[in-house]
Protein backbone atom coordinates (compact mmCIF):
# COMPACT_ATOMS: atom_id res chain seq x y z
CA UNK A 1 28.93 12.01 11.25
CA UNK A 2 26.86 9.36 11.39
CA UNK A 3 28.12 5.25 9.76
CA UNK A 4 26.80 5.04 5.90
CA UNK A 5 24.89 9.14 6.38
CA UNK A 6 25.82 11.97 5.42
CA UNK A 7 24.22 14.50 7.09
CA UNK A 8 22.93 17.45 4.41
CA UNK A 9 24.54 20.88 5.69
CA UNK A 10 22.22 22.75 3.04
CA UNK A 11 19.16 20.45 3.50
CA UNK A 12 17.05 23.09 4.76
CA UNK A 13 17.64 26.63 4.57
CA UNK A 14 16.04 30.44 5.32
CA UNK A 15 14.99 31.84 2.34
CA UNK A 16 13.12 35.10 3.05
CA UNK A 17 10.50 34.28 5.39
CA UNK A 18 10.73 30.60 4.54
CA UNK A 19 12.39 27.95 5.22
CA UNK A 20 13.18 25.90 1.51
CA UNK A 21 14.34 22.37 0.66
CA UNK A 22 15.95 22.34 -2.79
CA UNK A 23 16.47 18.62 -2.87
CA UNK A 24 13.02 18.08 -2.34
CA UNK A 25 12.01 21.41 -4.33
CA UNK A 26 9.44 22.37 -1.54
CA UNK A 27 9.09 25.21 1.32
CA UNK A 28 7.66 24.84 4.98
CA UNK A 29 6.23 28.07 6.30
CA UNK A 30 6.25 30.00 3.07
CA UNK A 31 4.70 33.92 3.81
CA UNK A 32 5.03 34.31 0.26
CA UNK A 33 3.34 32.20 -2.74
CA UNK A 34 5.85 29.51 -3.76
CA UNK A 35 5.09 26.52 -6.13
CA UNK A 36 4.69 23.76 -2.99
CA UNK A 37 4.78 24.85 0.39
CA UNK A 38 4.09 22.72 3.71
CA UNK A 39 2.24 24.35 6.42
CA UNK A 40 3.43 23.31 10.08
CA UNK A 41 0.23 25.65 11.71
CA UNK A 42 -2.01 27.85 10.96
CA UNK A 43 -0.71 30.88 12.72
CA UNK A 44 -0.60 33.81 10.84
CA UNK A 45 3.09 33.77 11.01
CA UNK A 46 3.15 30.50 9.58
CA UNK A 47 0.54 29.97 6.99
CA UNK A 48 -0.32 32.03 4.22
CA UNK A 49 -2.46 31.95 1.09
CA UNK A 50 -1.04 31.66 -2.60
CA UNK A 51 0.79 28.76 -2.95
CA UNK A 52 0.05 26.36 -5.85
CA UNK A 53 0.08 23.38 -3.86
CA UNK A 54 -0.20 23.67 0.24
CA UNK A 55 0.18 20.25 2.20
CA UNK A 56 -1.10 20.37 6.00
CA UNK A 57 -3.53 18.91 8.88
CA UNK A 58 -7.06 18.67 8.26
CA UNK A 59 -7.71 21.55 11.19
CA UNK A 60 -4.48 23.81 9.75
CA UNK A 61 -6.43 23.09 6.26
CA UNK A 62 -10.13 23.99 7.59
CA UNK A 63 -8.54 27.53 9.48
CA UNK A 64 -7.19 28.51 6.40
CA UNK A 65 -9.75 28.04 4.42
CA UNK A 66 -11.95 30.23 6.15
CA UNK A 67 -9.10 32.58 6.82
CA UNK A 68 -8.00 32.90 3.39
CA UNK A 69 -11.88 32.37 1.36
CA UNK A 70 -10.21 33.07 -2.04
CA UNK A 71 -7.53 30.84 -2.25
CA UNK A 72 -8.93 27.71 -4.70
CA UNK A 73 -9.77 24.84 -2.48
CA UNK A 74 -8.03 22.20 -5.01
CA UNK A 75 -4.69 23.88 -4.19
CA UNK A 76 -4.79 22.11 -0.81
CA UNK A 77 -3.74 18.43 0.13
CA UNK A 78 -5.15 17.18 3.50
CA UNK A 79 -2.58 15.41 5.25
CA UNK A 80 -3.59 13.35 8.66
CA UNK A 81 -1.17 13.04 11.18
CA UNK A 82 1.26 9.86 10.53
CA UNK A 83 0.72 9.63 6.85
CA UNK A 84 3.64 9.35 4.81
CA UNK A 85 3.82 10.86 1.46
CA UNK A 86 6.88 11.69 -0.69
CA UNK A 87 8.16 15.08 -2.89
CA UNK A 88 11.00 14.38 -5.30
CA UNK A 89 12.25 11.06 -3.53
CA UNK A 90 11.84 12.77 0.27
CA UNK A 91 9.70 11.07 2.56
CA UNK A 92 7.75 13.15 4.62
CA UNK A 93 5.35 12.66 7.76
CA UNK A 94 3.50 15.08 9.90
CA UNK A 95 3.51 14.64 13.19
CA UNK A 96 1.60 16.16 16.45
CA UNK A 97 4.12 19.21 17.77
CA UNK A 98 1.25 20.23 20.69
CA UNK A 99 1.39 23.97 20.33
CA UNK A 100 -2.34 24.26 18.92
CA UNK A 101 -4.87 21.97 17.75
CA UNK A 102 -3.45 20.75 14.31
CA UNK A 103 -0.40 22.01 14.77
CA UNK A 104 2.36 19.73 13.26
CA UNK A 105 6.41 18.69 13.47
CA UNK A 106 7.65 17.91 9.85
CA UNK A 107 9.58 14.47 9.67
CA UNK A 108 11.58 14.57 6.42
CA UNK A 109 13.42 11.29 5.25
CA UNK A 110 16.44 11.42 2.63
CA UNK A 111 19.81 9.49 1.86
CA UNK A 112 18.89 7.46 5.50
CA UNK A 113 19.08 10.98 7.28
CA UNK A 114 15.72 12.22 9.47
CA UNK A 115 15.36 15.94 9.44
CA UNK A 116 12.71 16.63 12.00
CA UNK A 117 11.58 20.70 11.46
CA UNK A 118 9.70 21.10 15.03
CA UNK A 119 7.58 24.26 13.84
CA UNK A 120 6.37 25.57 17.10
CA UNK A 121 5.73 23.25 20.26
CA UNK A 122 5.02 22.85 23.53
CA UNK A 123 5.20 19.19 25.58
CA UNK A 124 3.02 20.99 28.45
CA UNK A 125 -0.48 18.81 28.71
CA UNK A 126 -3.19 20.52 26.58
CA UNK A 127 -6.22 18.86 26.37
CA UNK A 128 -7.88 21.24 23.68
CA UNK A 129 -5.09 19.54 20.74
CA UNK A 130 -3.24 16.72 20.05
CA UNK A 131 -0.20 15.64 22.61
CA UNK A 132 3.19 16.17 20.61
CA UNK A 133 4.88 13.20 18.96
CA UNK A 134 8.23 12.50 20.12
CA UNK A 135 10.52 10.75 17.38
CA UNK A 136 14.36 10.51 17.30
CA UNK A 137 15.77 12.42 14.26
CA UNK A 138 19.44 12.63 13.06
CA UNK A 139 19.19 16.56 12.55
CA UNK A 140 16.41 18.67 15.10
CA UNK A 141 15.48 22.09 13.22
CA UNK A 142 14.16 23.69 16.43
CA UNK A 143 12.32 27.21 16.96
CA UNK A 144 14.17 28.61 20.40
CA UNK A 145 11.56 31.31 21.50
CA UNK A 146 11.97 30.88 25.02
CA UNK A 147 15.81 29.28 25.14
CA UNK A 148 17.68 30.93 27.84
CA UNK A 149 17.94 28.98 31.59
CA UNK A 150 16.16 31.94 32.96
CA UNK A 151 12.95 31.14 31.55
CA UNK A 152 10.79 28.53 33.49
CA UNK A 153 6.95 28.45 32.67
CA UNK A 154 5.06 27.91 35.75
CA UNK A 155 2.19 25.42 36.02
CA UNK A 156 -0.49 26.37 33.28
CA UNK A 157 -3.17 25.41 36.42
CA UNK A 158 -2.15 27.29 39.02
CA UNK A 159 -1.80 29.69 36.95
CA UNK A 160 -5.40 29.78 36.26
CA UNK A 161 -6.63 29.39 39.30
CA UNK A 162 -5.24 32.66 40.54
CA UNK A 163 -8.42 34.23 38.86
CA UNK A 164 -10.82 32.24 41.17
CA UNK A 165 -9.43 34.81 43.93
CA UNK A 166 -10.34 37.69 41.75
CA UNK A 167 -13.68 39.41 42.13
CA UNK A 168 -14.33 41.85 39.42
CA UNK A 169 -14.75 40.88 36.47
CA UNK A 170 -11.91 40.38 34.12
CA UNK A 171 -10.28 41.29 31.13
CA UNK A 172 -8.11 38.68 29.35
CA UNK A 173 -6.18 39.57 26.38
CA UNK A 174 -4.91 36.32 24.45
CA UNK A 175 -4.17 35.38 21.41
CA UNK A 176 -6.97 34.06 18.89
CA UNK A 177 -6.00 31.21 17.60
CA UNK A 178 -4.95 27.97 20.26
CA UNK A 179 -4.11 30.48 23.23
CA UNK A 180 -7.89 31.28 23.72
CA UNK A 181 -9.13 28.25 23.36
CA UNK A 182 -7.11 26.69 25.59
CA UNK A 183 -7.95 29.38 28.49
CA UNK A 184 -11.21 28.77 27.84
CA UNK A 185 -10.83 25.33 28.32
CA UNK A 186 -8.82 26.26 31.61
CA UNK A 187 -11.32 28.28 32.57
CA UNK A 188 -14.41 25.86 32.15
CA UNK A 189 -12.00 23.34 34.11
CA UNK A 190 -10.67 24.95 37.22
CA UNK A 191 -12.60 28.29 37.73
CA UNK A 192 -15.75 26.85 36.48
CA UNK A 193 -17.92 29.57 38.56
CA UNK A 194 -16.53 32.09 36.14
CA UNK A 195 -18.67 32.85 32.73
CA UNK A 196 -15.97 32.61 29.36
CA UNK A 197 -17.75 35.93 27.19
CA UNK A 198 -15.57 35.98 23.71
CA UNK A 199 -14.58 38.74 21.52
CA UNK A 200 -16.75 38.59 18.16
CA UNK A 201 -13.40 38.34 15.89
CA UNK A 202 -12.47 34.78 17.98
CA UNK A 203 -15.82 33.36 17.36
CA UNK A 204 -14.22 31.47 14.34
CA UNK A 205 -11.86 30.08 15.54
CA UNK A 206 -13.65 29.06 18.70
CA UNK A 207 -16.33 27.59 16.53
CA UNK A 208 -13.90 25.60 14.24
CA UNK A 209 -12.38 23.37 17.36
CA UNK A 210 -16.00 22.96 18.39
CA UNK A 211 -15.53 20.67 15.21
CA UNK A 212 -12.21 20.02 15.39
CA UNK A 213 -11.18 19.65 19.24
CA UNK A 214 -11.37 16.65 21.49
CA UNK A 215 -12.79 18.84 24.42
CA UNK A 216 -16.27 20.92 24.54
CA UNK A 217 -15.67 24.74 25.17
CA UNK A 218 -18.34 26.72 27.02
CA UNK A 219 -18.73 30.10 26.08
CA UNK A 220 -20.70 33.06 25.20
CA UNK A 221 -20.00 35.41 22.69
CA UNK A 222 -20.00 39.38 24.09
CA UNK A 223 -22.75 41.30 24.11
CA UNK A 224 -22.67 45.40 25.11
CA UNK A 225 -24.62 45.01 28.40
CA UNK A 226 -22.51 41.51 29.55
CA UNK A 227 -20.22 43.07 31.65
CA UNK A 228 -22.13 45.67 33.32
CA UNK A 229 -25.27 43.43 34.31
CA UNK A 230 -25.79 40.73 36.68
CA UNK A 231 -22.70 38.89 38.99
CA UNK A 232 -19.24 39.93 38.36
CA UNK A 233 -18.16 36.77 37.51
CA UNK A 234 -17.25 37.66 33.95
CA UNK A 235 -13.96 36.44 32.07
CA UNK A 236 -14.00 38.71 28.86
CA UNK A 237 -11.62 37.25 26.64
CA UNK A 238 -10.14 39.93 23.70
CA UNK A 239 -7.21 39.41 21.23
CA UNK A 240 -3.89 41.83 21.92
CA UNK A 241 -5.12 45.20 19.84
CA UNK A 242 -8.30 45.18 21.70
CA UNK A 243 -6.75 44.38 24.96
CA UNK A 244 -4.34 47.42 24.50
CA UNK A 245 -7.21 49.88 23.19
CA UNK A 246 -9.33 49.19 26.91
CA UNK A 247 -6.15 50.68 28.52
CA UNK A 248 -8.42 53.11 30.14
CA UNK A 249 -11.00 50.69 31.03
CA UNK A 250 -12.67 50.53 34.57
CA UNK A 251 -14.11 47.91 37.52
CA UNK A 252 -12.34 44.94 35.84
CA UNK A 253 -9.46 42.88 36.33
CA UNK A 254 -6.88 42.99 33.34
CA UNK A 255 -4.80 39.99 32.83
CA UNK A 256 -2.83 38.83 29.75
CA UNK A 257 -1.80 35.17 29.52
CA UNK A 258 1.41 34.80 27.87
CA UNK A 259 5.10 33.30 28.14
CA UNK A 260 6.36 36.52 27.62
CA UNK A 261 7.18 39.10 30.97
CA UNK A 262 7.13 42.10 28.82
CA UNK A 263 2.97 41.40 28.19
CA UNK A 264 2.95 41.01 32.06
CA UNK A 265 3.55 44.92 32.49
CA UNK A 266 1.12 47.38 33.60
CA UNK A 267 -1.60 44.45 34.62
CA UNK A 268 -3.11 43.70 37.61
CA UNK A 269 -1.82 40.29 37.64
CA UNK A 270 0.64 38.36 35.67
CA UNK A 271 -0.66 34.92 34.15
CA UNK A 272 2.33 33.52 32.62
CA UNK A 273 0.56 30.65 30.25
CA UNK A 274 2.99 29.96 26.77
CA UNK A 275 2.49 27.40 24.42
CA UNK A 276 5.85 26.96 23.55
CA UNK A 277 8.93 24.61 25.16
CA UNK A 278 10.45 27.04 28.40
CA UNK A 279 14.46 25.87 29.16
CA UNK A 280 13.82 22.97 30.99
CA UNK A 281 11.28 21.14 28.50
CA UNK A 282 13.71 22.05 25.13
CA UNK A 283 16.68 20.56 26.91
CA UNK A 284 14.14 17.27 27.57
CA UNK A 285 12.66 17.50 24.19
CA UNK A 286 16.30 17.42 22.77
CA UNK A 287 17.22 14.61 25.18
CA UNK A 288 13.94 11.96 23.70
CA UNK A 289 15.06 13.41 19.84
CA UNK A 290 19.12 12.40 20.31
CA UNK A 291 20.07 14.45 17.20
CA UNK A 292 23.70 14.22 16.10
CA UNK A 293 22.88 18.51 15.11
CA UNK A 294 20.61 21.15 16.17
CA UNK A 295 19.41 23.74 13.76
CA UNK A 296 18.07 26.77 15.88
CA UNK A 297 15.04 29.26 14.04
CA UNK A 298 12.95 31.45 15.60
CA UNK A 299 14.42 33.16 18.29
CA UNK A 300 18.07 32.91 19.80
CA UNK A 301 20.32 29.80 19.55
CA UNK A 302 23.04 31.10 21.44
CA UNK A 303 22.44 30.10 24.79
CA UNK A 304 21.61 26.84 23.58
CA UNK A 305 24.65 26.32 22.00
CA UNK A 306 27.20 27.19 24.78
CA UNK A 307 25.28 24.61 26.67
CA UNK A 308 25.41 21.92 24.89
CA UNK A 309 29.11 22.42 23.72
CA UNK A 310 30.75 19.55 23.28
CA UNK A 311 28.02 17.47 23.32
CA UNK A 312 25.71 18.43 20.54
CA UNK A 313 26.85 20.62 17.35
CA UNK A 314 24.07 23.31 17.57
CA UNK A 315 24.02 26.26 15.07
CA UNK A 316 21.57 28.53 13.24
CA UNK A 317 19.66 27.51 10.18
CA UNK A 318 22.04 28.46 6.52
CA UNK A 319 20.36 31.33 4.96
CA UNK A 320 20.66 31.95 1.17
CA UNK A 321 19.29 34.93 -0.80
């Protein structure tokens, strides 16, 4: 325990599929409509329509919106990164966490105690959003996807660049949201002979960091005769469902980029690309932080914890009914 702080073991707390600060009377990550609710991204598994009041980033703010088209625009509050603003006497700031574009770590301030709720993150370079934000914190509420020494995420580059020996074209299943538009953007970059065509149900999103992003993206959106006609030089980049309905497909290359080896199976090649922290960058991460506790979500603490034993208290997040 910290000199003149007292750290709050109920500060934050799982409630449901939500994480909910009664001190502050707020939730972050609500999937159900609550009264106030802050939004760290706009993944689906993180943002959802029907809450009274919803606080996020201008891009997490302009996704949902078009996501969610009948939820009442006056029910959100645009917050830029770095701006302060307080709920019931806690300060809060959002700050860059570098897993998508907009994507945000939640700095809350009470009784002299930080409380820094990571949401998800990555610190791996990623031109196509903003860098993440490193801050020391007094309590780190960390999501632990990938936590276990055995998981090391190889260069996001040479990872890429494997595709520049391939040459059929190619089938790339990725997520919608961040994941394709940063493999576009590694595409453009490093295998810049190859020709990004995009699934019609990522055109939104695609089109939304065209506003939003620092970077340009080239791409094309599919048509039926794309991959058939002209040079084989083809990325075709689909979201999971459609990338598991072309099981049967023919003459292309079918890749998935993702952190985890169980989407590597049954591909021609494995293109291991996350956007979250591997082992070696969460122990780093927690190194810049220097939190007195660790509060694990999302994923498994466990390995975590026996590591830093004796060092750094690290437990699960309290859950209350």
């Amino acid at each position: 325990m910290m000199k003149d702080k007292t750290i709050l073991s109920d500060f934050l707390v799982k409630k449901g599929d939500a994480y909910y600060c009664r001190y502050g009377d707020f939730y972050i990550d609500a999937l159900y409509p609550v009264k106030t609710a802050i939004i760290s991204h706009a993944h689906g598994d993180h943002a959802s329509p029907g809450h009274l009041d919803t606080y996020a980033t201008p891009f997490t703010v302009a996704f949902m919106q078009h996501r969610f088209p009948k939820y009442p625009r006056e029910a959100y509050h645009i917050v830029p990164f770095d701006t302060s603003w307080e709920l019931n006497g806690i300060r809060i700031t959002l700050l860059p966490a570098g897993h998508i574009l907009g994507s945000a770590q939640i700095l809350m301030e009470y009784q002299g105690v930080r409380y820094l709720y990571t949401g998800d993150y990555k610190l791996q370079e990623d031109p196509t959003c903003e860098s993440i934000q490193l801050v020391q914190a007094d309590v780190l509420i960390t999501e632990t996807t990938f936590a276990d020494p055995a998981v090391k995420h190889p260069d996001p580059v040479a990872e890429i660049q494997q595709l520049n020996t391939i040459n059929n074209n190619i089938l790339l299943g990725c997520y919608t949201l961040g994941k394709a538009q940063r493999i576009t953007y590694l595409l453009n970059t490093y295998c810049p002979d190859k020709t990004v065509l995009l699934h019609h149900r990522m055109t939104m999103a695609h089109r939304l960091y065209d506003d939003y992003s620092p970077v340009t993206l080239r791409y094309k959106v599919y048509g039926r005769k794309d991959m058939k006609e002209g040079a084989t030089n083809k990325v075709y980049l689909v979201p999971p469902l459609t990338f598991n309905s072309y099981f049967r497909a023919t003459n292309v290359t079918r890749v998935f980029a993702s952190g985890w080896a169980r989407l590597q199976q049954h591909n021609d090649l494995s293109l291991y690309i996350s956007d979250h922290v591997d082992w070696t960058d969460l122990l780093h991460y927690i190194a810049l932080v220097k939190p007195s506790e660790i509060w694990t979500i999302h994923g498994d603490g466990a390995k975590l914890k026996t590591h830093l034993e004796n060092q750094i208290a690290v437990r699960d997040i309290l859950s209350i009914s």
